[in-house]
PDB file of N, CA and C in Angstrom:
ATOM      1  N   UNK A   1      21.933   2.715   8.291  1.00  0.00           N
ATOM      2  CA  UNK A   1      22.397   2.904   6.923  1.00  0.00           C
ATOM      3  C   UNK A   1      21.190   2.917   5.980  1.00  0.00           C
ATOM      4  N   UNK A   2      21.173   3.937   5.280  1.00  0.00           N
ATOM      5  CA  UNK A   2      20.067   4.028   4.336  1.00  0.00           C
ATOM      6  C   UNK A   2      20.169   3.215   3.079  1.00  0.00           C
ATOM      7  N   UNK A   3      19.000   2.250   2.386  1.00  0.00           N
ATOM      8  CA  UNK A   3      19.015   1.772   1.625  1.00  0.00           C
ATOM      9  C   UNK A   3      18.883   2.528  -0.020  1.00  0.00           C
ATOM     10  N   UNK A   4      19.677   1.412  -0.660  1.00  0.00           N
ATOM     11  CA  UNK A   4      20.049   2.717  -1.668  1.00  0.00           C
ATOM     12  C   UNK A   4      18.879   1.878  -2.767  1.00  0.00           C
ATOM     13  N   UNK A   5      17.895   3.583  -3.365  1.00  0.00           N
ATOM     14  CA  UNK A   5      17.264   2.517  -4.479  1.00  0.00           C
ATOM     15  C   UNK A   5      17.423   3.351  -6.332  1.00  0.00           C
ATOM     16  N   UNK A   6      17.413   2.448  -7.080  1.00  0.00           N
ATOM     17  CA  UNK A   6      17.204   3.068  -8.208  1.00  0.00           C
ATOM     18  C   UNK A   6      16.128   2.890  -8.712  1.00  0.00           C
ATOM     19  N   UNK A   7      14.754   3.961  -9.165  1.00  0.00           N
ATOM     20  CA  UNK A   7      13.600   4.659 -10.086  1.00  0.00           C
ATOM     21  C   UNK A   7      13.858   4.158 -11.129  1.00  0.00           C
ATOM     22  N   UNK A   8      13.070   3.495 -11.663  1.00  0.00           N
ATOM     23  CA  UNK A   8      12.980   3.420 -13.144  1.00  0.00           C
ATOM     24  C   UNK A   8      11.193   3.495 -13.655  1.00  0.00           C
ATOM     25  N   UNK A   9      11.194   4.456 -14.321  1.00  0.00           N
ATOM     26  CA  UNK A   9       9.922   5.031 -14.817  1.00  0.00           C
ATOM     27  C   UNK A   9       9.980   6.295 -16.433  1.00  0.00           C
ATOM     28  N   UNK A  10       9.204   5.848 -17.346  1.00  0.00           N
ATOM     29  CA  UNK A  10       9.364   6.532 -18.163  1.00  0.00           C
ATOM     30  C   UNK A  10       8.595   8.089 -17.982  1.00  0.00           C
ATOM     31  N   UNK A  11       7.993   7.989 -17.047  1.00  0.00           N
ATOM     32  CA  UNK A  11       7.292   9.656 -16.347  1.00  0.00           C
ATOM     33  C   UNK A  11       8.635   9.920 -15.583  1.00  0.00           C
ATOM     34  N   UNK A  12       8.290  11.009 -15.927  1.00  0.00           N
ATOM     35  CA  UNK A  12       9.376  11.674 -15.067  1.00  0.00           C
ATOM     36  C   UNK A  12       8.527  12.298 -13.797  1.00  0.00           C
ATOM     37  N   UNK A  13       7.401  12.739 -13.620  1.00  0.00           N
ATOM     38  CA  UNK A  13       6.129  13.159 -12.675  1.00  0.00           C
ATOM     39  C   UNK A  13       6.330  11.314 -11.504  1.00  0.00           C
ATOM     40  N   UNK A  14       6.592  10.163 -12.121  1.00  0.00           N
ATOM     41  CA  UNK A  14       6.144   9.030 -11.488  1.00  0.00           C
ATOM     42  C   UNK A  14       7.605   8.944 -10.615  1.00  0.00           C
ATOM     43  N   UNK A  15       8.581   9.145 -11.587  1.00  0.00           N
ATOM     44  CA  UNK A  15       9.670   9.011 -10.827  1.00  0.00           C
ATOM     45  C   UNK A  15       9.866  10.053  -9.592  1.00  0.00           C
ATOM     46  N   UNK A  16       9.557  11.030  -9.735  1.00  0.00           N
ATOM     47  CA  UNK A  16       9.525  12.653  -9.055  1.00  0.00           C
ATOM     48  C   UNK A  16       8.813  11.667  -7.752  1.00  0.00           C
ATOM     49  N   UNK A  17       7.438  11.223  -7.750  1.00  0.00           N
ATOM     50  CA  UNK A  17       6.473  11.243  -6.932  1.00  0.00           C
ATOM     51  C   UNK A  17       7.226  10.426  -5.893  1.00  0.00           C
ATOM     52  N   UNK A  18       7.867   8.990  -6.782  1.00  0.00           N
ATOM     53  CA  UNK A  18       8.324   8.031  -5.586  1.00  0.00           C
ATOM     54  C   UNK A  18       9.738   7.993  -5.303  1.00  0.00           C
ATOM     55  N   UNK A  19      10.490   9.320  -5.564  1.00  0.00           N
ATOM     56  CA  UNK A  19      11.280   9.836  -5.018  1.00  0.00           C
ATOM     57  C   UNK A  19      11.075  10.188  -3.694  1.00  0.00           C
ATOM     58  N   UNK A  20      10.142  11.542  -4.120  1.00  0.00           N
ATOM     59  CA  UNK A  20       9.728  11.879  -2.559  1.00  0.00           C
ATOM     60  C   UNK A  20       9.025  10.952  -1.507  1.00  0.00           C
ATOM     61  N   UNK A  21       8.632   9.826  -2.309  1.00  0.00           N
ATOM     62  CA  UNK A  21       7.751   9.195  -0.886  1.00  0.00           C
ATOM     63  C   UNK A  21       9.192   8.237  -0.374  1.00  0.00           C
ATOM     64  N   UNK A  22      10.181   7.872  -1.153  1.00  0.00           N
ATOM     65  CA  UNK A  22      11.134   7.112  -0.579  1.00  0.00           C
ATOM     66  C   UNK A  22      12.075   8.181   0.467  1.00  0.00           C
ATOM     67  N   UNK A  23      12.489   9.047  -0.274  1.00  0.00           N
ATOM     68  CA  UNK A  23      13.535   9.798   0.650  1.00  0.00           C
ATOM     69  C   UNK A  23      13.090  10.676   1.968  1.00  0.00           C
ATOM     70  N   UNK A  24      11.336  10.924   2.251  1.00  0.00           N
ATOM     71  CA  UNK A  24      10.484  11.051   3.199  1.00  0.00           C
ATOM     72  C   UNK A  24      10.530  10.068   4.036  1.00  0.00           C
ATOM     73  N   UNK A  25      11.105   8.559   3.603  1.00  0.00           N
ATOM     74  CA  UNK A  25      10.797   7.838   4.913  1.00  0.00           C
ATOM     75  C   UNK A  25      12.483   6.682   4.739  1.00  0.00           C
ATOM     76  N   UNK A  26      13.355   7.698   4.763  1.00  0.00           N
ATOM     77  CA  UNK A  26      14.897   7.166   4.595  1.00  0.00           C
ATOM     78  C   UNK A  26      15.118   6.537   4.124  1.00  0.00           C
ATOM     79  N   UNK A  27      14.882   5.970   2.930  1.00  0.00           N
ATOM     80  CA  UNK A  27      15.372   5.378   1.560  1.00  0.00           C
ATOM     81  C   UNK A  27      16.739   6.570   0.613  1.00  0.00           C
ATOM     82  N   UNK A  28      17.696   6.303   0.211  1.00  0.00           N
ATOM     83  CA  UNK A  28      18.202   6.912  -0.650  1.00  0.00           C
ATOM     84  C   UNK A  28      17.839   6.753  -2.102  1.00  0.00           C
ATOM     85  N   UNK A  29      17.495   7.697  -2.670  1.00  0.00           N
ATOM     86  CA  UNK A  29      17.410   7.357  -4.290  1.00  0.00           C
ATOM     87  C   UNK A  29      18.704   7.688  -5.130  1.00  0.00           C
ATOM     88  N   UNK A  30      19.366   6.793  -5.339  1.00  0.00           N
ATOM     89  CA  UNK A  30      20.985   7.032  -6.015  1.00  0.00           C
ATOM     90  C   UNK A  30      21.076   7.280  -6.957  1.00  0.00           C
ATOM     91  N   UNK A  31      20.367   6.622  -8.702  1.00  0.00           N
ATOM     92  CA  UNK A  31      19.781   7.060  -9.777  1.00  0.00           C
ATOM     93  C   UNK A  31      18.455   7.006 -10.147  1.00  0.00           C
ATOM     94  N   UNK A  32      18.006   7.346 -11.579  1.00  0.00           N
ATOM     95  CA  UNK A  32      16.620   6.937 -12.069  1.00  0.00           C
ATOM     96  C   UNK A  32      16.901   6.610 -13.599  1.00  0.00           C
ATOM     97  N   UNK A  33      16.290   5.780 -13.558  1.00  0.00           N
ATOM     98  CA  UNK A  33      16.189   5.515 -15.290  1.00  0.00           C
ATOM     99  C   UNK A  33      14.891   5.640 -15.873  1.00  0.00           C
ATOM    100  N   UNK A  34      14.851   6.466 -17.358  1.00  0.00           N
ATOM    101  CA  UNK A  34      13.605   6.407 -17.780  1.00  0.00           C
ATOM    102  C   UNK A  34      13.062   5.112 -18.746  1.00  0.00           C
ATOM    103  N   UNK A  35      14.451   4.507 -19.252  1.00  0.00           N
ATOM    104  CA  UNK A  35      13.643   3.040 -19.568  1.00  0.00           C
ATOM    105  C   UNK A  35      14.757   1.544 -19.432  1.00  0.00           C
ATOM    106  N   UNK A  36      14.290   0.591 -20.335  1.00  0.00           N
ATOM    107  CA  UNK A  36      14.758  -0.526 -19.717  1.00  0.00           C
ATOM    108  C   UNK A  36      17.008  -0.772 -19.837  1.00  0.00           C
ATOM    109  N   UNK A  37      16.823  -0.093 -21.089  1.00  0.00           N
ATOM    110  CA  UNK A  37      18.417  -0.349 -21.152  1.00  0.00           C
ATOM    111  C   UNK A  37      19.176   0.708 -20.554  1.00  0.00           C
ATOM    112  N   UNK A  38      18.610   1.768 -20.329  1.00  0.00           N
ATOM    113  CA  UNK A  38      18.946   3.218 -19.027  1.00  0.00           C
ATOM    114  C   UNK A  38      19.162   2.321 -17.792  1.00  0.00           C
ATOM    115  N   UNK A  39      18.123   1.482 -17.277  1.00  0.00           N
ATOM    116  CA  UNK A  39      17.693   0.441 -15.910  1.00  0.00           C
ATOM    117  C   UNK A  39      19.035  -0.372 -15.538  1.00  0.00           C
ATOM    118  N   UNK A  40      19.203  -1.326 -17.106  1.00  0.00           N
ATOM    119  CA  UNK A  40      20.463  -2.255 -17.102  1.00  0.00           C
ATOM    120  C   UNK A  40      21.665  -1.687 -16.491  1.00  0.00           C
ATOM    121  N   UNK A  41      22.197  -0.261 -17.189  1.00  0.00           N
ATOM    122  CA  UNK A  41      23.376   0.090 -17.153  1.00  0.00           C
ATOM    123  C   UNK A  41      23.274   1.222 -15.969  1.00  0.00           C
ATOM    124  N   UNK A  42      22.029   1.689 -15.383  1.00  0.00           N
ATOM    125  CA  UNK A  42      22.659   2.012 -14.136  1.00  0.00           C
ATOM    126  C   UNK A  42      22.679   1.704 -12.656  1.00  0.00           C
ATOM    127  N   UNK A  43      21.911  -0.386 -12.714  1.00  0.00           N
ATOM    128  CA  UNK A  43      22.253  -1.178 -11.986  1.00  0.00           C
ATOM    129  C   UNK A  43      23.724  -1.388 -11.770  1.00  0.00           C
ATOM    130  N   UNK A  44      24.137  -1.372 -13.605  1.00  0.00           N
ATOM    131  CA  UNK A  44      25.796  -2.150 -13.261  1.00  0.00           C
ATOM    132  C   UNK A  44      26.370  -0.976 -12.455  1.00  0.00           C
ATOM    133  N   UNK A  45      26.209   0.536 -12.486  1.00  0.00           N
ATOM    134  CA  UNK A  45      27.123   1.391 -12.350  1.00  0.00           C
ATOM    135  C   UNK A  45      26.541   1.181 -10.687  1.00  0.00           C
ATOM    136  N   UNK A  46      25.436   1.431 -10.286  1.00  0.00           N
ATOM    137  CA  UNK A  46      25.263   1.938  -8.858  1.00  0.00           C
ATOM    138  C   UNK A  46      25.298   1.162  -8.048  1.00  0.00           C
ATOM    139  N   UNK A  47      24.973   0.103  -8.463  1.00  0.00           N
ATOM    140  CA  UNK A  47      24.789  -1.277  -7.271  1.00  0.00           C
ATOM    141  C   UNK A  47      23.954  -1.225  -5.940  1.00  0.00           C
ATOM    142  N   UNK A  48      22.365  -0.687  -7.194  1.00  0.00           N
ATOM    143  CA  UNK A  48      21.213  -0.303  -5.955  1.00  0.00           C
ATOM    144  C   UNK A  48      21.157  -1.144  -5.182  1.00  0.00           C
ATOM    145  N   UNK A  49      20.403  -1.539  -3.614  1.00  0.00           N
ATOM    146  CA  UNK A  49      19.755  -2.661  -2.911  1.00  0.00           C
ATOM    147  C   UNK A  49      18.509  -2.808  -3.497  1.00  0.00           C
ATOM    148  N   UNK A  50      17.806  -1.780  -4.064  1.00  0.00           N
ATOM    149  CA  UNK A  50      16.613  -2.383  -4.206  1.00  0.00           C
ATOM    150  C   UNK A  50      16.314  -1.265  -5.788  1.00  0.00           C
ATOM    151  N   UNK A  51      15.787  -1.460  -6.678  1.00  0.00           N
ATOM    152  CA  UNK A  51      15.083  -1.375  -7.773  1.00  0.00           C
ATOM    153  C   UNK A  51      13.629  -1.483  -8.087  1.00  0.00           C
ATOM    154  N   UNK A  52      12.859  -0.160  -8.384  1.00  0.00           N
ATOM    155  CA  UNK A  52      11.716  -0.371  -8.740  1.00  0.00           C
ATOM    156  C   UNK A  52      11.686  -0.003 -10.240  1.00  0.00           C
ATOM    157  N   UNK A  53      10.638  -0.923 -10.849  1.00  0.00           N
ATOM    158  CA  UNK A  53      10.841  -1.317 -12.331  1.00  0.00           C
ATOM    159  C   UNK A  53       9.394  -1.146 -12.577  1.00  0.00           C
ATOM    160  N   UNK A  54       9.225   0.320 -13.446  1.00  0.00           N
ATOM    161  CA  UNK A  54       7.602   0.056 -14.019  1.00  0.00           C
ATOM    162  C   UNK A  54       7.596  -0.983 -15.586  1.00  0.00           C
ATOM    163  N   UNK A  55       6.804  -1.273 -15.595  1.00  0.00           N
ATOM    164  CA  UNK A  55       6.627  -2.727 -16.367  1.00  0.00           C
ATOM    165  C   UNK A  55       6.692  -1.724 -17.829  1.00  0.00           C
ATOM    166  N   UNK A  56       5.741  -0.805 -18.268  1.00  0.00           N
ATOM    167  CA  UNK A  56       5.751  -0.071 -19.432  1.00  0.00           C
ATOM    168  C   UNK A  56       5.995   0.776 -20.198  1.00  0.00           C
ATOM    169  N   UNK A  57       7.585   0.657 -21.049  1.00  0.00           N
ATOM    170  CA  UNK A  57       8.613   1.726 -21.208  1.00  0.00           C
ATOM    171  C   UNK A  57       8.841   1.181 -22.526  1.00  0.00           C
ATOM    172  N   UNK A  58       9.889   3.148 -23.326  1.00  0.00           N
ATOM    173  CA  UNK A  58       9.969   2.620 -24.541  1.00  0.00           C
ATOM    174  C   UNK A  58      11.393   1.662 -24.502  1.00  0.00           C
ATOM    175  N   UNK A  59      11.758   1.055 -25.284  1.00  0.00           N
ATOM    176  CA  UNK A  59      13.629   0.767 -25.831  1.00  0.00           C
ATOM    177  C   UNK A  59      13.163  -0.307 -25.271  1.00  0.00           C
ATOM    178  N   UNK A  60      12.846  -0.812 -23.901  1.00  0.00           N
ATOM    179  CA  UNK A  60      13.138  -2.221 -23.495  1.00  0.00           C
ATOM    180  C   UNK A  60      12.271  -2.067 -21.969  1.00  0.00           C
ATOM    181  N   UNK A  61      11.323  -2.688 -22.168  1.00  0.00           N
ATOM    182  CA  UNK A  61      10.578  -2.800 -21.098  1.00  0.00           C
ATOM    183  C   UNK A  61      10.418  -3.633 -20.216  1.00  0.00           C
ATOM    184  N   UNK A  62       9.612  -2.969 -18.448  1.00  0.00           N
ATOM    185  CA  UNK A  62      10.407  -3.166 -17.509  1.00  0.00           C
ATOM    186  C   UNK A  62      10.502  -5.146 -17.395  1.00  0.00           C
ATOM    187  N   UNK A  63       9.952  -5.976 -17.999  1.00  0.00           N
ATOM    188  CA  UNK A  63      10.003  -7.457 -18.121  1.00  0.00           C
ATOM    189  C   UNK A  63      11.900  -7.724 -18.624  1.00  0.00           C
ATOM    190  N   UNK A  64      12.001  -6.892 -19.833  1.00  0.00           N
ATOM    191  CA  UNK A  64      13.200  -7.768 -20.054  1.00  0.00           C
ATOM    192  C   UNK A  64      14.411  -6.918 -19.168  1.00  0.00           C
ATOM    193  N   UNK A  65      14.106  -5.753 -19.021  1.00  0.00           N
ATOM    194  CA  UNK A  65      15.127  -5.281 -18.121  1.00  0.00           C
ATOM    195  C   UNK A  65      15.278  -5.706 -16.761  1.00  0.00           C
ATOM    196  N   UNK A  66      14.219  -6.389 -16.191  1.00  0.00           N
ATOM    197  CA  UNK A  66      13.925  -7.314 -15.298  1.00  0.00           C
ATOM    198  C   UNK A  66      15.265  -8.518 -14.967  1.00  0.00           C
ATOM    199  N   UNK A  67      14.692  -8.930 -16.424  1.00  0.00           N
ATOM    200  CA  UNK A  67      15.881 -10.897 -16.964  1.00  0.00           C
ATOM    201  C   UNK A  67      17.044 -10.290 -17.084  1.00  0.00           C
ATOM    202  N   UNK A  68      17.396  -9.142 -17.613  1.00  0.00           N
ATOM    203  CA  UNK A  68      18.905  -8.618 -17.869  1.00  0.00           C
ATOM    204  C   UNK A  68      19.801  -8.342 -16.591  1.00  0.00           C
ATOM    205  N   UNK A  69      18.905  -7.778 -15.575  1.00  0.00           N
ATOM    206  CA  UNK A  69      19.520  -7.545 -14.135  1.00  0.00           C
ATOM    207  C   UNK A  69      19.383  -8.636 -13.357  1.00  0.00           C
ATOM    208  N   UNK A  70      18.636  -9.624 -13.620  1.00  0.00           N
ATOM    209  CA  UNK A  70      18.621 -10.646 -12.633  1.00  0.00           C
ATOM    210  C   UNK A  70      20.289 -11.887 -13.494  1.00  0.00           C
ATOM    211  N   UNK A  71      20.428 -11.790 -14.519  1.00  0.00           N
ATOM    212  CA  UNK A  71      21.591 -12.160 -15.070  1.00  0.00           C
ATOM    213  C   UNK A  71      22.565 -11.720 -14.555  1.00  0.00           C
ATOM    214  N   UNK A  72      22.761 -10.189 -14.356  1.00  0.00           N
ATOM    215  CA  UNK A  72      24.045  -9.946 -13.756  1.00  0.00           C
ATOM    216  C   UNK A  72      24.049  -9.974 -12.566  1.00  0.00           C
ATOM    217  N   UNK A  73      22.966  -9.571 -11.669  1.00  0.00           N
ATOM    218  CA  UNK A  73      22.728 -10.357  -9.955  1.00  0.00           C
ATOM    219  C   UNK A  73      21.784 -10.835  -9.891  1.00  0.00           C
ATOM    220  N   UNK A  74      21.786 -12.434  -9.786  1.00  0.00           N
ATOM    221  CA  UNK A  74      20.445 -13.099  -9.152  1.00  0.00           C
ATOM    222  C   UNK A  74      19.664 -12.501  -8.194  1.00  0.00           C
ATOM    223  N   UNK A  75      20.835 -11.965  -7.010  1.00  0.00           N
ATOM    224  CA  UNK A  75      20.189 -11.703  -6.169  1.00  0.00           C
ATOM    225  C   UNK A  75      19.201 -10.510  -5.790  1.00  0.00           C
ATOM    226  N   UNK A  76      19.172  -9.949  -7.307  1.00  0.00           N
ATOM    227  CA  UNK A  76      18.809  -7.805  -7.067  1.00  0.00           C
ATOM    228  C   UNK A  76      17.085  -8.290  -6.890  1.00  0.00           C
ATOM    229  N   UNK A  77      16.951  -7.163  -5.704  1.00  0.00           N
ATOM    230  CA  UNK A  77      15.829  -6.953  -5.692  1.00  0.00           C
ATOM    231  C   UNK A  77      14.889  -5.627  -6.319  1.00  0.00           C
ATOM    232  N   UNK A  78      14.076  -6.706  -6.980  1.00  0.00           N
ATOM    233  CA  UNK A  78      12.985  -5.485  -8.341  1.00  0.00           C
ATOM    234  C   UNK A  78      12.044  -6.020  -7.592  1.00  0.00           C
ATOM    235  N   UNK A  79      11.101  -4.216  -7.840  1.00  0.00           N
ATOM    236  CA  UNK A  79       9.847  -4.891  -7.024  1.00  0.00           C
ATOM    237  C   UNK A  79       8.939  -3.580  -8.622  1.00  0.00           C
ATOM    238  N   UNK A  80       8.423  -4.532  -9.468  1.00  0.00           N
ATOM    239  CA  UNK A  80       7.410  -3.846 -10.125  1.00  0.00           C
ATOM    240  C   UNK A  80       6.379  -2.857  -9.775  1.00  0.00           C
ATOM    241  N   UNK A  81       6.369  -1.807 -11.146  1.00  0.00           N
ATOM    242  CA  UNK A  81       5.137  -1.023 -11.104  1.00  0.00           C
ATOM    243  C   UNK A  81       4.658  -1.284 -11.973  1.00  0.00           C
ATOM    244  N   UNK A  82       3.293  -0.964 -11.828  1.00  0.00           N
ATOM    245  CA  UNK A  82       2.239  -1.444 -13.129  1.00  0.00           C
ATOM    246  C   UNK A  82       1.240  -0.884 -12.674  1.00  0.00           C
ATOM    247  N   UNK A  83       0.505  -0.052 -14.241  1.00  0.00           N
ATOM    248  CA  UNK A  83      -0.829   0.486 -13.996  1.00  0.00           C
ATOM    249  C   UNK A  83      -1.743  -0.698 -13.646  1.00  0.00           C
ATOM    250  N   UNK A  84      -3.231  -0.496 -13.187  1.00  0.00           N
ATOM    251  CA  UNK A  84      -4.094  -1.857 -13.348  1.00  0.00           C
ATOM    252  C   UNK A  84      -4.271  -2.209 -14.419  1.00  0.00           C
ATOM    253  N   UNK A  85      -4.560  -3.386 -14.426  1.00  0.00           N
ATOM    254  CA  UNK A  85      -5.033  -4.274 -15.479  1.00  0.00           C
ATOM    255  C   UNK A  85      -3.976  -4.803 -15.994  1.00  0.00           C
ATOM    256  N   UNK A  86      -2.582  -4.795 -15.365  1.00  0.00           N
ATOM    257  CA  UNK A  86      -1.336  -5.196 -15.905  1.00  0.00           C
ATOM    258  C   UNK A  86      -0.880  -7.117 -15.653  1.00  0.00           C
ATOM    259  N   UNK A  87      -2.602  -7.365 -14.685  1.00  0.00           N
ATOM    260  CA  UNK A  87      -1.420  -8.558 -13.973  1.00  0.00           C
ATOM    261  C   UNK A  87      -0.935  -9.537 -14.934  1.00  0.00           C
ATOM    262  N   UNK A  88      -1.413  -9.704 -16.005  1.00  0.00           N
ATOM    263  CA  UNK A  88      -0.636 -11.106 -16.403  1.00  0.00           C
ATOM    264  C   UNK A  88       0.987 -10.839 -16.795  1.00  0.00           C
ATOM    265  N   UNK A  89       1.064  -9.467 -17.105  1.00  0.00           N
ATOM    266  CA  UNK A  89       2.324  -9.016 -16.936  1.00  0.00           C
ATOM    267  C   UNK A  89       3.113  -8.993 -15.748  1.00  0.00           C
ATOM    268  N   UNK A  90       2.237  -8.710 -14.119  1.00  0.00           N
ATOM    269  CA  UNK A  90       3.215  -8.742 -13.314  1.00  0.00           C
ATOM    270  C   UNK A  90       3.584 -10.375 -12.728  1.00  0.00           C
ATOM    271  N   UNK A  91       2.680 -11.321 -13.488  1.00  0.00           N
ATOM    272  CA  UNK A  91       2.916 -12.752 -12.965  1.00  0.00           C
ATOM    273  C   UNK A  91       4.377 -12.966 -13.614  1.00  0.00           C
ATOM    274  N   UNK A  92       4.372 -12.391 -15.269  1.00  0.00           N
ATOM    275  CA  UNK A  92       5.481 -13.365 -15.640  1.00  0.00           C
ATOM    276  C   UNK A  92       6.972 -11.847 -15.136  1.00  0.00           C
ATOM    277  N   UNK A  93       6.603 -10.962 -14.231  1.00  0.00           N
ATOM    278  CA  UNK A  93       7.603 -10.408 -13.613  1.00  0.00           C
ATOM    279  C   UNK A  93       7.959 -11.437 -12.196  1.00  0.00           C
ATOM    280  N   UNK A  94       6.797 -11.852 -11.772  1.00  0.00           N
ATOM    281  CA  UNK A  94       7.244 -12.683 -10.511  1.00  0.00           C
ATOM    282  C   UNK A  94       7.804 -14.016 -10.652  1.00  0.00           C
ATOM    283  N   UNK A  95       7.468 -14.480 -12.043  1.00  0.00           N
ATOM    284  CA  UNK A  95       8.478 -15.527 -12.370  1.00  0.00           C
ATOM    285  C   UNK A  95       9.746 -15.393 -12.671  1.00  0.00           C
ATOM    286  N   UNK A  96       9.836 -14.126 -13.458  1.00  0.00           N
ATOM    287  CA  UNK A  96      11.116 -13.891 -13.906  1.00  0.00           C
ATOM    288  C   UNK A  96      12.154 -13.661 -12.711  1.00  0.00           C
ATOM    289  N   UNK A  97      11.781 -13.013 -10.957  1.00  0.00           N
ATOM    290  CA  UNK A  97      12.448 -12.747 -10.403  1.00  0.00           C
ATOM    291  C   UNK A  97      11.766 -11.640  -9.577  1.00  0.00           C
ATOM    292  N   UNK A  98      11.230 -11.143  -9.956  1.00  0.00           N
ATOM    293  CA  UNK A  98      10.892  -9.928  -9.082  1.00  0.00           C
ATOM    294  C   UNK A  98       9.890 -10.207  -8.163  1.00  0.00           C
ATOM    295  N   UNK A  99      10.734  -9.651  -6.699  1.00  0.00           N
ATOM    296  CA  UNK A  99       9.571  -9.721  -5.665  1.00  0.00           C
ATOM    297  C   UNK A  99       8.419  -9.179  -5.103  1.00  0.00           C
ATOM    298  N   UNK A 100       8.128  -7.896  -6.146  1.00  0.00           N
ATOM    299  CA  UNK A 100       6.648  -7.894  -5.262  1.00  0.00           C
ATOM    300  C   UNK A 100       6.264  -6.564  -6.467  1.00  0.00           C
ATOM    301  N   UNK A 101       5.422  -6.014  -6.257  1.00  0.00           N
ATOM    302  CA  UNK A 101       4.675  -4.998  -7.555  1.00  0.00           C
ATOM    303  C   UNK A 101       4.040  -4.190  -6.384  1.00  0.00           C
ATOM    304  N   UNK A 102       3.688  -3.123  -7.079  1.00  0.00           N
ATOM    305  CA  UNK A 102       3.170  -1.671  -6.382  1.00  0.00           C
ATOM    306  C   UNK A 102       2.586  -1.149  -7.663  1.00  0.00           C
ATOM    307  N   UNK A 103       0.482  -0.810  -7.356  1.00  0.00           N
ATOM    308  CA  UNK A 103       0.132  -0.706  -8.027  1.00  0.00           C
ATOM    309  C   UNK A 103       0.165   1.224  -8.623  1.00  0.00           C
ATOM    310  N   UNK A 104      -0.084   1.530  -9.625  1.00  0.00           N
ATOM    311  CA  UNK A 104       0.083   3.058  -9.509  1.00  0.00           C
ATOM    312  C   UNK A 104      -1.642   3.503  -9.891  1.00  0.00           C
ATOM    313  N   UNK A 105      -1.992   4.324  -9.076  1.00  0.00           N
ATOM    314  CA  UNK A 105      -1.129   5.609  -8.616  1.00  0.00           C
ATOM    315  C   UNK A 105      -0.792   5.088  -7.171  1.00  0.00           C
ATOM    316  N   UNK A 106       0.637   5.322  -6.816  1.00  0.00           N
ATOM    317  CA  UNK A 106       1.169   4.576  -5.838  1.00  0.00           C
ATOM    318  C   UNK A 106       0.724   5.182  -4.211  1.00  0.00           C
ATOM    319  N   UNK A 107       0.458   3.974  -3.808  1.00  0.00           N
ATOM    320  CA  UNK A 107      -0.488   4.859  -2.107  1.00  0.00           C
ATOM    321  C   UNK A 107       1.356   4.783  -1.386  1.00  0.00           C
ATOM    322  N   UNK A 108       1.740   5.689  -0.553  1.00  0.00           N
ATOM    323  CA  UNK A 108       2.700   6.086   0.091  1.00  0.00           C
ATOM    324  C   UNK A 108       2.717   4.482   1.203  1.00  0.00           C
ATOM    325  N   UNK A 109       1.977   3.876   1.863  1.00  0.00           N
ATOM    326  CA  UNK A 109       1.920   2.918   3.035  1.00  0.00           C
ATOM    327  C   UNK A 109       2.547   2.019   2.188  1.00  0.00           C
ATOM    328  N   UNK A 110       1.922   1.630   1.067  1.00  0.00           N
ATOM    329  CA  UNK A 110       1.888   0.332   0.278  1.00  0.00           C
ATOM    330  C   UNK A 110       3.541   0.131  -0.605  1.00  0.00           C
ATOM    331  N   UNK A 111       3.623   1.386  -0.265  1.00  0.00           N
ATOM    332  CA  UNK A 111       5.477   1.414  -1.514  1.00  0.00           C
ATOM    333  C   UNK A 111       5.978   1.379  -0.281  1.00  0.00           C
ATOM    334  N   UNK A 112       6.049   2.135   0.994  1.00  0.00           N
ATOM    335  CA  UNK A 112       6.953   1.876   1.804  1.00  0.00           C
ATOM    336  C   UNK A 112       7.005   0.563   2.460  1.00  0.00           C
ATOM    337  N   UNK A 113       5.633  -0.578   2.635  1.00  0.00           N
ATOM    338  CA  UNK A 113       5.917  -1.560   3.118  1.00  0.00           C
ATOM    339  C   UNK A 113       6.803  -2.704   1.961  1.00  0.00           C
ATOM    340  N   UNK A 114       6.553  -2.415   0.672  1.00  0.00           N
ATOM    341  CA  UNK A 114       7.264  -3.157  -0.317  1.00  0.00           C
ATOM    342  C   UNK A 114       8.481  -3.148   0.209  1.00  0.00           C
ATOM    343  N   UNK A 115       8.952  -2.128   0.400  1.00  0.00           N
ATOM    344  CA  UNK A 115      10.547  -1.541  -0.132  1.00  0.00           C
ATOM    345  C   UNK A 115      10.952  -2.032   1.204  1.00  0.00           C
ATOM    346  N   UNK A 116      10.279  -2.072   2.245  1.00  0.00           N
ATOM    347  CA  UNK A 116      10.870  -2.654   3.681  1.00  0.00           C
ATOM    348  C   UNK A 116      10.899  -4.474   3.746  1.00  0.00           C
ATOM    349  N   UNK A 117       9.756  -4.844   3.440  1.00  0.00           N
ATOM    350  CA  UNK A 117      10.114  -6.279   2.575  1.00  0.00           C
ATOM    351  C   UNK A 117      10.918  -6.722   2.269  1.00  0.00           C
ATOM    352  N   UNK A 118      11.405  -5.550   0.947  1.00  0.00           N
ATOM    353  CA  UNK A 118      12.401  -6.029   0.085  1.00  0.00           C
ATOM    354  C   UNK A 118      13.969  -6.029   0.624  1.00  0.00           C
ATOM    355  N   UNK A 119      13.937  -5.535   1.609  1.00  0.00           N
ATOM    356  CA  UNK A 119      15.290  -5.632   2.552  1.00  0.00           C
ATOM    357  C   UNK A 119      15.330  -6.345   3.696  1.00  0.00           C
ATOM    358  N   UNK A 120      14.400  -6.959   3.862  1.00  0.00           N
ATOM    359  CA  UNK A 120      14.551  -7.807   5.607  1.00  0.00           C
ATOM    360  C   UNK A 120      15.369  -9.335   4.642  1.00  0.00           C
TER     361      UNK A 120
END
């Protein structure tokens, strides 16, 4: 059974990219959102397994859309993106809940071992 994930990225080129590297190695991509309150409402609708959340978007960025989905499932797994130089941002993502970050420009090995992580 393929794991279902939802994109969230305000590029649409970023979302495009890790589309193809997910559905290249049997991941489903079910939606994408381009920012944080797009993220919220199409967690509630799709009920991804796994969520990748770039940290820097307009309306609501990927930190509080982070706390908003971990409210309605503790259990969702977000695994951050972030350009470099982001970490003190991705610490208070790993406090908030999220398990693991993928740096961009995203190496294909390094997103697919996240995303396999994020489901065992």
């Amino acid at each position: 059974m393929s794991k279902r994930v939802l994109i969230v990225d305000d590029a649409l080129f970023m979302r495009m990219k890790l589309k193809d590297i997910l559905e290249r190695n049997g991941f489903e991509v079910v939606a994408e959102a381009q920012n944080g309150m797009e993220a919220v409402e199409k967690f509630k609708s799709e009920r991804p397994d796994i969520v990748t959340m770039d940290i820097t978007m307009p309306e609501m960025d990927g930190i509080e859309a982070l706390k908003e989905i971990m409210k309605i499932d503790p259990k969702a797994k977000i695994i951050m993106c972030s350009a470099m130089g982001q970490q003190s941002m991705v610490m208070d993502a790993i406090q908030a809940g999220a398990i693991d970050f993928i740096v961009k420009p995203f190496e294909n090995d390094r997103v697919i071992q996240s995303l396999n992580k994020a489901i065992k």
